[in-house]
PDB file of N, CA and C in Angstrom:
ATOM      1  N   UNK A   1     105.091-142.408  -3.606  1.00  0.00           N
ATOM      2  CA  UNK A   1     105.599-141.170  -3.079  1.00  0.00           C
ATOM      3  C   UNK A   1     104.490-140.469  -2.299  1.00  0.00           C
ATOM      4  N   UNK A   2     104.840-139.798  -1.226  1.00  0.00           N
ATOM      5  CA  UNK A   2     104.119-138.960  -0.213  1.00  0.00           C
ATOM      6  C   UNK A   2     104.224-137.608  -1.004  1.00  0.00           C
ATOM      7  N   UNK A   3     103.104-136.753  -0.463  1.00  0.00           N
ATOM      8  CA  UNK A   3     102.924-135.615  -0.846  1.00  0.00           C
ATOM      9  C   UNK A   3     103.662-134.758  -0.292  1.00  0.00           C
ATOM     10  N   UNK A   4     104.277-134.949   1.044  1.00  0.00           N
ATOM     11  CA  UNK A   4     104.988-134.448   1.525  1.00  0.00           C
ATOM     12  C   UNK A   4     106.515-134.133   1.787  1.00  0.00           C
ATOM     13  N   UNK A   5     106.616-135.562   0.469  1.00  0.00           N
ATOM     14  CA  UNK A   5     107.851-135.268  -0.474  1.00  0.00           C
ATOM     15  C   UNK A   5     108.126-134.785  -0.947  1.00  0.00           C
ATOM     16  N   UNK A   6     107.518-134.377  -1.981  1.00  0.00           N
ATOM     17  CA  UNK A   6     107.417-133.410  -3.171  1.00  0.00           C
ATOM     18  C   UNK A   6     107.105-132.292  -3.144  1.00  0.00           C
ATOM     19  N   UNK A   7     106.093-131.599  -2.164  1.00  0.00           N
ATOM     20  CA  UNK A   7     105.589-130.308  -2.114  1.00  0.00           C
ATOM     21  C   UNK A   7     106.451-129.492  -1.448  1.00  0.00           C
ATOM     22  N   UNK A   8     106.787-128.637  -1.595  1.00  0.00           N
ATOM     23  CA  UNK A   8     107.937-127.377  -0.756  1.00  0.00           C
ATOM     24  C   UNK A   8     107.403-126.829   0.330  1.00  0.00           C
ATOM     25  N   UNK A   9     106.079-126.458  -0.101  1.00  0.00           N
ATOM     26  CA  UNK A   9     104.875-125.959   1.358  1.00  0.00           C
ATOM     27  C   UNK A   9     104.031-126.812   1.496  1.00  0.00           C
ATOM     28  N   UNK A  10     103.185-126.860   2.634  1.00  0.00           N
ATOM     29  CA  UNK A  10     102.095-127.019   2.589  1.00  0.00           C
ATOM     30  C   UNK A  10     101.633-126.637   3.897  1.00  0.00           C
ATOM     31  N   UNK A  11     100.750-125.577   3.818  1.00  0.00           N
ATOM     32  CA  UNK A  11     100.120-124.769   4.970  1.00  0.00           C
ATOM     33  C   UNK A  11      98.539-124.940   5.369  1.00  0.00           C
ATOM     34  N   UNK A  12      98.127-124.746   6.325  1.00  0.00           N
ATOM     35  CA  UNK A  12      96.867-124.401   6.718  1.00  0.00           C
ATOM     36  C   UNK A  12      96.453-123.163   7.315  1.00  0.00           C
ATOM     37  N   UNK A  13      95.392-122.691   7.369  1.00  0.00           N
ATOM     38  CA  UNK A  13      95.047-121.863   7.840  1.00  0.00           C
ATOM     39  C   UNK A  13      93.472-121.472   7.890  1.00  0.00           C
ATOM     40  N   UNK A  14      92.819-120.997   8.972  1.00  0.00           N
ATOM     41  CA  UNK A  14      91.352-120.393   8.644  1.00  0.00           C
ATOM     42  C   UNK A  14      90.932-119.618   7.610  1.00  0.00           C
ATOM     43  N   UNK A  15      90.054-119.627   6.768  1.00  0.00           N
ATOM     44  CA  UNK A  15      89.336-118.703   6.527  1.00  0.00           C
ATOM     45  C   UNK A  15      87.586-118.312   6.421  1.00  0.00           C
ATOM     46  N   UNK A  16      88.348-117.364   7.384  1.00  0.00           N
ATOM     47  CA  UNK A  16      86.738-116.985   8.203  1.00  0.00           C
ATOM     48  C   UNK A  16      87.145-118.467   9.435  1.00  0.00           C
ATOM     49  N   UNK A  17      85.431-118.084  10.692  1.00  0.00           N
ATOM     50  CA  UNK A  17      85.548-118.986  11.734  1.00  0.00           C
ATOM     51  C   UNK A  17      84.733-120.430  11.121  1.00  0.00           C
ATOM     52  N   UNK A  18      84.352-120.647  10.205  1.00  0.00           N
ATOM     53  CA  UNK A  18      83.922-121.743   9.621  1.00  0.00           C
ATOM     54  C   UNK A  18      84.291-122.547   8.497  1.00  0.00           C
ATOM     55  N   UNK A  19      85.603-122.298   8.375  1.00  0.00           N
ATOM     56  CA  UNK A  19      86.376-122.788   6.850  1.00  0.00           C
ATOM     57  C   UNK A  19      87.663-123.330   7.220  1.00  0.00           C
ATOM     58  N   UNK A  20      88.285-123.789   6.621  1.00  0.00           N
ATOM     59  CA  UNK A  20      89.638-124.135   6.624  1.00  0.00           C
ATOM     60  C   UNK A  20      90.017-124.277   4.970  1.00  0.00           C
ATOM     61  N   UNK A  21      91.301-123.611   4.834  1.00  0.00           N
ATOM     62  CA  UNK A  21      92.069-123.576   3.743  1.00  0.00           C
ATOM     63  C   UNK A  21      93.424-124.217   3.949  1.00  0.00           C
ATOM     64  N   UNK A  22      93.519-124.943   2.599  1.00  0.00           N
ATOM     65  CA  UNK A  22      94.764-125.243   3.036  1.00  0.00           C
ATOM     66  C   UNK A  22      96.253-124.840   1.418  1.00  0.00           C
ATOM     67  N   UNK A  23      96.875-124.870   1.305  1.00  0.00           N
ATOM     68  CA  UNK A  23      97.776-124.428   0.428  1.00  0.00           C
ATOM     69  C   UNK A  23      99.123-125.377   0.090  1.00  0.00           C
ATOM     70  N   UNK A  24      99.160-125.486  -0.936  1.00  0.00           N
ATOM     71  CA  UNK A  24     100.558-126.445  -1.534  1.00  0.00           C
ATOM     72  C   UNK A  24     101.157-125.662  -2.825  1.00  0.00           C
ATOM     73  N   UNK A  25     102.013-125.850  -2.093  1.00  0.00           N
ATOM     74  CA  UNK A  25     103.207-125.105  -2.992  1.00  0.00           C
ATOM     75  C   UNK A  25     104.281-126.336  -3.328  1.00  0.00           C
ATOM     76  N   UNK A  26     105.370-126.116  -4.722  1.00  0.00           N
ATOM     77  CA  UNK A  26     105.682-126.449  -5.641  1.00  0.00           C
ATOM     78  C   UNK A  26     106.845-125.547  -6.179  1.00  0.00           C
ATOM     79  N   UNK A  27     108.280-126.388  -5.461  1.00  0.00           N
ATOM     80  CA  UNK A  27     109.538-125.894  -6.401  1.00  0.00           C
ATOM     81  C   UNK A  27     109.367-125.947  -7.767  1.00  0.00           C
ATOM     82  N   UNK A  28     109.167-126.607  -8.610  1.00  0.00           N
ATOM     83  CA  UNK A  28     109.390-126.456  -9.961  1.00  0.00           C
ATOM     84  C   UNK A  28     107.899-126.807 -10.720  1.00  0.00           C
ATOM     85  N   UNK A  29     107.651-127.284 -11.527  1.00  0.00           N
ATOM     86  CA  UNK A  29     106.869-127.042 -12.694  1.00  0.00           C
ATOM     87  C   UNK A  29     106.355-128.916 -12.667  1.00  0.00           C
ATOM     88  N   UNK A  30     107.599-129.787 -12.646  1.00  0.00           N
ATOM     89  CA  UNK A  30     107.515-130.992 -13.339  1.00  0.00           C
ATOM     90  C   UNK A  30     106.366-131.761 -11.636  1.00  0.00           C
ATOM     91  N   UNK A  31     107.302-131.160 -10.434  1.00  0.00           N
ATOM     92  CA  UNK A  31     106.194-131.846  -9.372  1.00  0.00           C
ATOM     93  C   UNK A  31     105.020-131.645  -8.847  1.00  0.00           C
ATOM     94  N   UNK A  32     104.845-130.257  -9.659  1.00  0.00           N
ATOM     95  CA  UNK A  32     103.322-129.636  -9.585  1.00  0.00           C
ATOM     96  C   UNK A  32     102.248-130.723 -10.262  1.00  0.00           C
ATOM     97  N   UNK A  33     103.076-130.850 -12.006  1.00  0.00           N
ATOM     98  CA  UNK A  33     101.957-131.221 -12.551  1.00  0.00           C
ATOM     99  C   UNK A  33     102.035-133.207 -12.028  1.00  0.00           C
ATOM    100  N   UNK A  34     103.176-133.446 -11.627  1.00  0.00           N
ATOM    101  CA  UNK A  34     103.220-134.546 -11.422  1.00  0.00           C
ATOM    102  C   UNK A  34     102.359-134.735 -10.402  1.00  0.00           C
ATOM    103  N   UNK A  35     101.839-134.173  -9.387  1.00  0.00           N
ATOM    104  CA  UNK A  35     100.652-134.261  -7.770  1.00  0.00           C
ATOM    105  C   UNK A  35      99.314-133.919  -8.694  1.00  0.00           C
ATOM    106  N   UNK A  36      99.244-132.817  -9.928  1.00  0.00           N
ATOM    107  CA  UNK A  36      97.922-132.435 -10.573  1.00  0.00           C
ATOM    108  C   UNK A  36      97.555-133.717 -11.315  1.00  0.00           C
ATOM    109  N   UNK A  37      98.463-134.439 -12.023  1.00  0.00           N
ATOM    110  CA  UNK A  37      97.826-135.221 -12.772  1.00  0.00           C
ATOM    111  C   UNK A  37      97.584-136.654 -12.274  1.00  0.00           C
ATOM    112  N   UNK A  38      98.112-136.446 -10.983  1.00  0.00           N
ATOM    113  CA  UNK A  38      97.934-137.936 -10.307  1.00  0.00           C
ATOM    114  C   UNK A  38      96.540-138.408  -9.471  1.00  0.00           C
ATOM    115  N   UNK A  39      95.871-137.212  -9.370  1.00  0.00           N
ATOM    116  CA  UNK A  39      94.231-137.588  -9.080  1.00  0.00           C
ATOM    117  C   UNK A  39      94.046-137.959  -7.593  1.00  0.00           C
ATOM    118  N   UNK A  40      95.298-138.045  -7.324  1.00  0.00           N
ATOM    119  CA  UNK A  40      95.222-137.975  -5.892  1.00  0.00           C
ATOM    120  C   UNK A  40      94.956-136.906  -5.058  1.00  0.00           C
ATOM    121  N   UNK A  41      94.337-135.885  -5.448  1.00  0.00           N
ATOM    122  CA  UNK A  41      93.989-134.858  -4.450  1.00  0.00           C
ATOM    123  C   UNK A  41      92.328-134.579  -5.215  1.00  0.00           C
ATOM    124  N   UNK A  42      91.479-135.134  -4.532  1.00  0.00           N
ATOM    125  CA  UNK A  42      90.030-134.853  -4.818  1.00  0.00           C
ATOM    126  C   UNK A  42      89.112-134.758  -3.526  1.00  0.00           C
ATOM    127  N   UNK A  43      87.907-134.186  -4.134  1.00  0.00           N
ATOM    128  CA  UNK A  43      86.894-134.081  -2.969  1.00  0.00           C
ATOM    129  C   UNK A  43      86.814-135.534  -2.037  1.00  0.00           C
ATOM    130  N   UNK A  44      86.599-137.189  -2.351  1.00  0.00           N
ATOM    131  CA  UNK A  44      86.749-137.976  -1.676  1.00  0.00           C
ATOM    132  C   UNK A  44      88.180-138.173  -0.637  1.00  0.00           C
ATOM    133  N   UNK A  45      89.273-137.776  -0.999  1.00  0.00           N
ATOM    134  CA  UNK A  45      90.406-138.156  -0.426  1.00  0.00           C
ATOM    135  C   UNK A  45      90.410-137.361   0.384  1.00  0.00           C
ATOM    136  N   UNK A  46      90.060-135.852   0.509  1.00  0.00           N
ATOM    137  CA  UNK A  46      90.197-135.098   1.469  1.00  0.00           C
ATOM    138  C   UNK A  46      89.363-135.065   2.420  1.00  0.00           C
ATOM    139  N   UNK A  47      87.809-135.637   1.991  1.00  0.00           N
ATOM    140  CA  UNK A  47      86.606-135.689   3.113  1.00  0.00           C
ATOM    141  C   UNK A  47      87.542-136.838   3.950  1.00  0.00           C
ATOM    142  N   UNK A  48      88.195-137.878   3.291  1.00  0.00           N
ATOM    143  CA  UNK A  48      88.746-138.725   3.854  1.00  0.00           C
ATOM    144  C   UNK A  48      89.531-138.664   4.900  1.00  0.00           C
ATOM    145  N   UNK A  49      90.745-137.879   4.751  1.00  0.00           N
ATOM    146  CA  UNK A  49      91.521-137.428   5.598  1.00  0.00           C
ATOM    147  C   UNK A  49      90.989-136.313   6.580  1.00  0.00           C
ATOM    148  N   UNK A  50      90.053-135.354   6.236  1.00  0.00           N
ATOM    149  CA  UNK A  50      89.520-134.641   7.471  1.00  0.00           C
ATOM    150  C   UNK A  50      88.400-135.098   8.163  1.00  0.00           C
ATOM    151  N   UNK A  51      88.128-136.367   7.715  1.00  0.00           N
ATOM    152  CA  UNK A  51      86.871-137.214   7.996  1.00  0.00           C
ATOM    153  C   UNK A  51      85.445-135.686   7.911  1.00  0.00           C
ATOM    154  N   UNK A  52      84.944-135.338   7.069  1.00  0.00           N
ATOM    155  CA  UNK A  52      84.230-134.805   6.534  1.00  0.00           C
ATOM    156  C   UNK A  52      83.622-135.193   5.617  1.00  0.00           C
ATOM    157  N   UNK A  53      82.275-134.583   5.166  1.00  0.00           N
ATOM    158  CA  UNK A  53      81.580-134.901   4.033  1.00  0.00           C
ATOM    159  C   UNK A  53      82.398-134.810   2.690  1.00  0.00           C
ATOM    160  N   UNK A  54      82.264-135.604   1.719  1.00  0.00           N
ATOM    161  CA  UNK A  54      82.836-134.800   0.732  1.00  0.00           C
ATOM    162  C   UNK A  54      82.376-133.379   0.139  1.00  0.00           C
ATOM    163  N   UNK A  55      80.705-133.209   0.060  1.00  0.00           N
ATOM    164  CA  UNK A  55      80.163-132.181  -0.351  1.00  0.00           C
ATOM    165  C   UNK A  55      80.909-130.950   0.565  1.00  0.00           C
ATOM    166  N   UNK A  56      81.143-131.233   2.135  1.00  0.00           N
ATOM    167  CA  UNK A  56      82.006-129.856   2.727  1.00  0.00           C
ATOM    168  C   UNK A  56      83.224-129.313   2.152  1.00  0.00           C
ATOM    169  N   UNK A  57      83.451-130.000   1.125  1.00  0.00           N
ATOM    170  CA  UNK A  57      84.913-129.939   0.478  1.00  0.00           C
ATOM    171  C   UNK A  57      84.504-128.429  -0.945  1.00  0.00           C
ATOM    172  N   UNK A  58      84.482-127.475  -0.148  1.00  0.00           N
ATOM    173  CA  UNK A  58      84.177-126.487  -1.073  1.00  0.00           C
ATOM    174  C   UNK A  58      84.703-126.345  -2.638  1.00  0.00           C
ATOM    175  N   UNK A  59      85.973-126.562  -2.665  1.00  0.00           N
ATOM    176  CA  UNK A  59      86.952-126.132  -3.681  1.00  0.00           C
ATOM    177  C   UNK A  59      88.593-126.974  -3.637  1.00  0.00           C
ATOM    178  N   UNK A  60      88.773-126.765  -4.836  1.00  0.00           N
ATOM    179  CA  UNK A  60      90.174-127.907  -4.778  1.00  0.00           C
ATOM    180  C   UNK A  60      90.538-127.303  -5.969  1.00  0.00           C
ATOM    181  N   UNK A  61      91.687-125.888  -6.115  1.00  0.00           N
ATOM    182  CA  UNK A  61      91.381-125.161  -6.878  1.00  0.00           C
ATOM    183  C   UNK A  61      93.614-125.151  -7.368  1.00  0.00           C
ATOM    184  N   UNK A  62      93.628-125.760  -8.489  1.00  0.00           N
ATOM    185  CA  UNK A  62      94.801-126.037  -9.347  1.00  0.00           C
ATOM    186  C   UNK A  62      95.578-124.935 -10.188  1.00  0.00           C
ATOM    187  N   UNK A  63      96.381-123.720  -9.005  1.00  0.00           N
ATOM    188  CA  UNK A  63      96.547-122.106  -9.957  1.00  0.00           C
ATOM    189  C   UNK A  63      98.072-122.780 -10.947  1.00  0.00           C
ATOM    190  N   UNK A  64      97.843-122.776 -11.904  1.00  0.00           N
ATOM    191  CA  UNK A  64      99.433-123.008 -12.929  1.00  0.00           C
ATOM    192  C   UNK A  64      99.753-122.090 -12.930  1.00  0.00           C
ATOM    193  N   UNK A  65      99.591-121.055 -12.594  1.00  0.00           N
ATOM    194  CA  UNK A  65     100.613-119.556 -12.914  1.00  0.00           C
ATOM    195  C   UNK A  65     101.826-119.505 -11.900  1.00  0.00           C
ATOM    196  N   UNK A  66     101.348-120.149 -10.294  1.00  0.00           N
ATOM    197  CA  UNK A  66     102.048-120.324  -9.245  1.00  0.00           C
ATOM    198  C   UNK A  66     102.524-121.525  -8.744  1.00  0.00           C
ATOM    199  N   UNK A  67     102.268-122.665  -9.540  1.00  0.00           N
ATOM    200  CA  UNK A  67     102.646-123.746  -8.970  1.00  0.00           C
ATOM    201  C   UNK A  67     101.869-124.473  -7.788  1.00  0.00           C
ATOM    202  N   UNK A  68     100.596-123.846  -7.361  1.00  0.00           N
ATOM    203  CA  UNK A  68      99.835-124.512  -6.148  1.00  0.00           C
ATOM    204  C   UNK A  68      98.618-125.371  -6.227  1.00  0.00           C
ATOM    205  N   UNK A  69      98.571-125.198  -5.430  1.00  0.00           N
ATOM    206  CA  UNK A  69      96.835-126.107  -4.768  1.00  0.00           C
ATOM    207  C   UNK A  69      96.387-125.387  -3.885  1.00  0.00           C
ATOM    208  N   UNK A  70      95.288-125.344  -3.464  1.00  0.00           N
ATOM    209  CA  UNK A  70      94.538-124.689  -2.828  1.00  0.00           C
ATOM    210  C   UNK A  70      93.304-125.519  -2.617  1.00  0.00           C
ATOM    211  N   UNK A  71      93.021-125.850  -1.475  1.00  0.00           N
ATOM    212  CA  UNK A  71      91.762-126.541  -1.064  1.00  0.00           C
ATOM    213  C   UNK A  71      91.033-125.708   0.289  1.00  0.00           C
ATOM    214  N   UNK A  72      89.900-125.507   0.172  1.00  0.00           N
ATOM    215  CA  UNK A  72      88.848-124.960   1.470  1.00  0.00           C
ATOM    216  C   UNK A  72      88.129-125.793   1.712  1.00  0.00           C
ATOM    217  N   UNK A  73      87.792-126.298   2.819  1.00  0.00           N
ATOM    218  CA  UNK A  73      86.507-127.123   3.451  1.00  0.00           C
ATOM    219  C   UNK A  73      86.089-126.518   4.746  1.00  0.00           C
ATOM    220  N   UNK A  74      84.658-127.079   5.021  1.00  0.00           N
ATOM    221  CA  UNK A  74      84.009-126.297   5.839  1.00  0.00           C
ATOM    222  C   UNK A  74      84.586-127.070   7.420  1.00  0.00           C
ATOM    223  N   UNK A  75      84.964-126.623   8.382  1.00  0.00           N
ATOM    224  CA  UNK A  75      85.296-127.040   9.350  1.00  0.00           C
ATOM    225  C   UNK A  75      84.790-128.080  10.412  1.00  0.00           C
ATOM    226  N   UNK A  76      84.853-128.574  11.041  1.00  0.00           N
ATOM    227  CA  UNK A  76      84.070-130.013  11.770  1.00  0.00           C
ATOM    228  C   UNK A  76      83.722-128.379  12.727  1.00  0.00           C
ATOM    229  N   UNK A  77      84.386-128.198  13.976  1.00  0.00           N
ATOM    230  CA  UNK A  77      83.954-127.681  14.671  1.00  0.00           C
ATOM    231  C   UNK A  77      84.697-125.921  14.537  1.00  0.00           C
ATOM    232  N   UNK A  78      84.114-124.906  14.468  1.00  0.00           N
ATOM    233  CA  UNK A  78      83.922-123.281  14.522  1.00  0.00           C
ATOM    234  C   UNK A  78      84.838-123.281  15.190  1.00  0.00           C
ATOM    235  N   UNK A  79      86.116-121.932  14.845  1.00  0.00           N
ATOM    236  CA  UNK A  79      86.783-121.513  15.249  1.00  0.00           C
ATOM    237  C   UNK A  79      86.650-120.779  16.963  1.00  0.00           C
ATOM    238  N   UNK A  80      85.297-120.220  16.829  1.00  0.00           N
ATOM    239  CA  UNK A  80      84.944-119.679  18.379  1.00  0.00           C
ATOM    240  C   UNK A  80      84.184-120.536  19.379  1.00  0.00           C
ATOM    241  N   UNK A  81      84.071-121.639  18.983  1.00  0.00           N
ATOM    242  CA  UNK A  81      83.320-123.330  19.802  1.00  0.00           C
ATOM    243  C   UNK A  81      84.824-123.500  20.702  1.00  0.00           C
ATOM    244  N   UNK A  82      84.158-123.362  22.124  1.00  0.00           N
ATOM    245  CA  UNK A  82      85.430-123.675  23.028  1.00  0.00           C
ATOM    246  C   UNK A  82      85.855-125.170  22.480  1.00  0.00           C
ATOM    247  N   UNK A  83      85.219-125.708  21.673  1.00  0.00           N
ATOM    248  CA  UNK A  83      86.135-127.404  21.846  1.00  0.00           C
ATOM    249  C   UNK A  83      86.890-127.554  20.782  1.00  0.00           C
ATOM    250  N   UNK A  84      87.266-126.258  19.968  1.00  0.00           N
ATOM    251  CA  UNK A  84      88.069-126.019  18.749  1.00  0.00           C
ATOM    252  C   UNK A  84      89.139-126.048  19.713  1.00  0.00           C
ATOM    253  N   UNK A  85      90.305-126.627  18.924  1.00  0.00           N
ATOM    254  CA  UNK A  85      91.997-126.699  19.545  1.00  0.00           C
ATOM    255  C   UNK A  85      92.601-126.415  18.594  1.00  0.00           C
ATOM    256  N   UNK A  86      92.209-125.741  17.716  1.00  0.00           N
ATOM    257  CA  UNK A  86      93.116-125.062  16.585  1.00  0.00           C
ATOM    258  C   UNK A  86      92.424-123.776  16.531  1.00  0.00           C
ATOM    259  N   UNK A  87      92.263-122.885  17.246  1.00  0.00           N
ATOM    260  CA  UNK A  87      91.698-121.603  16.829  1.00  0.00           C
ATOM    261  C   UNK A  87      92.210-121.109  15.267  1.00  0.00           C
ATOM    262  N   UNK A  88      93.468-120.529  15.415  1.00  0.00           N
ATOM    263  CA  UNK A  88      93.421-120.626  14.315  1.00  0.00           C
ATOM    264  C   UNK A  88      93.969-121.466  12.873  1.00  0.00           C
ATOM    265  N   UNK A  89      93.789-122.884  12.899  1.00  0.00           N
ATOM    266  CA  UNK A  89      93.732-123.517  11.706  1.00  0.00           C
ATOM    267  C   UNK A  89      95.133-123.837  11.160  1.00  0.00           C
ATOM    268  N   UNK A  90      96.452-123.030  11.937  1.00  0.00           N
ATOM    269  CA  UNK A  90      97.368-123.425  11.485  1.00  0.00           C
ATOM    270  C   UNK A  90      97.932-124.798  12.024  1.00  0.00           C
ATOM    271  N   UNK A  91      97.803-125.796  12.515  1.00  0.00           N
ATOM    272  CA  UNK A  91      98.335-127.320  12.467  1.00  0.00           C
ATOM    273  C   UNK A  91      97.249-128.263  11.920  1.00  0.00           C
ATOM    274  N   UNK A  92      96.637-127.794  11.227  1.00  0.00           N
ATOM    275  CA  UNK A  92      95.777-128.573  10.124  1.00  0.00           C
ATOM    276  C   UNK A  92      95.805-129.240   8.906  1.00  0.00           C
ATOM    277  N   UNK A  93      97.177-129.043   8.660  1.00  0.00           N
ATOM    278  CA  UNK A  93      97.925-129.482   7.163  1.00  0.00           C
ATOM    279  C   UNK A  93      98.570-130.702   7.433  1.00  0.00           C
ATOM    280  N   UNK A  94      98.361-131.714   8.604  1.00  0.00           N
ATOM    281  CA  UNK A  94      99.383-132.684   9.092  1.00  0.00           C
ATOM    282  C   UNK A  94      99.153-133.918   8.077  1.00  0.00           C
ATOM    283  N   UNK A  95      97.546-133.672   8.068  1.00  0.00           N
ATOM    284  CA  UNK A  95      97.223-135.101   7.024  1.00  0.00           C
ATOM    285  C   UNK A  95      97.536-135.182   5.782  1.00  0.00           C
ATOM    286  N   UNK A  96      97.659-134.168   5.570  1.00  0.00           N
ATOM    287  CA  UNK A  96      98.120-133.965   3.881  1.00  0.00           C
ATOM    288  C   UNK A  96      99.758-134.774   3.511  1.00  0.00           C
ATOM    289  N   UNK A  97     100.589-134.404   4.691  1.00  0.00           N
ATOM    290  CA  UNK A  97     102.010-134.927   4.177  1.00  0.00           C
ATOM    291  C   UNK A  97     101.914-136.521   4.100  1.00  0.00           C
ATOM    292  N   UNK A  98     100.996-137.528   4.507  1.00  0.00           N
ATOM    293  CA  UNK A  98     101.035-138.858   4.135  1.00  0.00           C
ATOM    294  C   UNK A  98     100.252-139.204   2.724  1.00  0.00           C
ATOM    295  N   UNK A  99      99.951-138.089   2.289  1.00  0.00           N
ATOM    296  CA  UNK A  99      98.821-138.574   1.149  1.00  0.00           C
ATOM    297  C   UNK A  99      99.695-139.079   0.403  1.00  0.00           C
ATOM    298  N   UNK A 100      99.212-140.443  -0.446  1.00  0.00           N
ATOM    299  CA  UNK A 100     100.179-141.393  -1.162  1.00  0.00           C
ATOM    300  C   UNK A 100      99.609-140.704  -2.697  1.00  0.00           C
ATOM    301  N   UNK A 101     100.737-140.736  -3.556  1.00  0.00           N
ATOM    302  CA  UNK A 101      99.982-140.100  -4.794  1.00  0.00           C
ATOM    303  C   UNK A 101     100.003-141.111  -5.747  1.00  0.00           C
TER     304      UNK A 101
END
């Protein structure tokens, strides 16, 4: 199964001009923990998919109160670097919907 099966959201967005966040959201309870406990979302898989360091992979942060994910990494290239094509960070979530879990 793709992640992009299961997850209801999954957004990107800047935060700050040197970060990227990204967000997964979760209709119910059972496919939350089913993506949490599958280990498929870690610092290697995501340096992977944003081709980044893993160490840039700030946080990969699992809220149970809301059903999400939450990941920040530090950006390849600055939001105000003319050769940024995402100013702001929202079509950055594309790689996430193939992640195999």
């Amino acid at each position: 199964m793709k992640l992009g099966e299961i997850a209801k959201v999954i957004r990107s967005k800047n935060a700050g001009p040197f970060k990227l966040t990204l967000d997964l959201l979760f209709e119910d309870e059972e496919a939350y923990r089913k993506v949490k406990n599958s280990g498929a979302i870690n610092r290697k898989a995501i340096a992977a998919l944003y081709e980044i360091k893993p160490e840039d992979v700030e946080g990969i942060f699992f809220i149970d109160e809301v059903l999400g994910i939450k990941i920040t990494f530090l950006k390849k290239i600055p939001s105000d670097d003319p050769a940024c094509e995402d100013v702001y960070g929202a079509q950055q979530h594309v790689p996430l919907l193939d992640l195999e879990l």
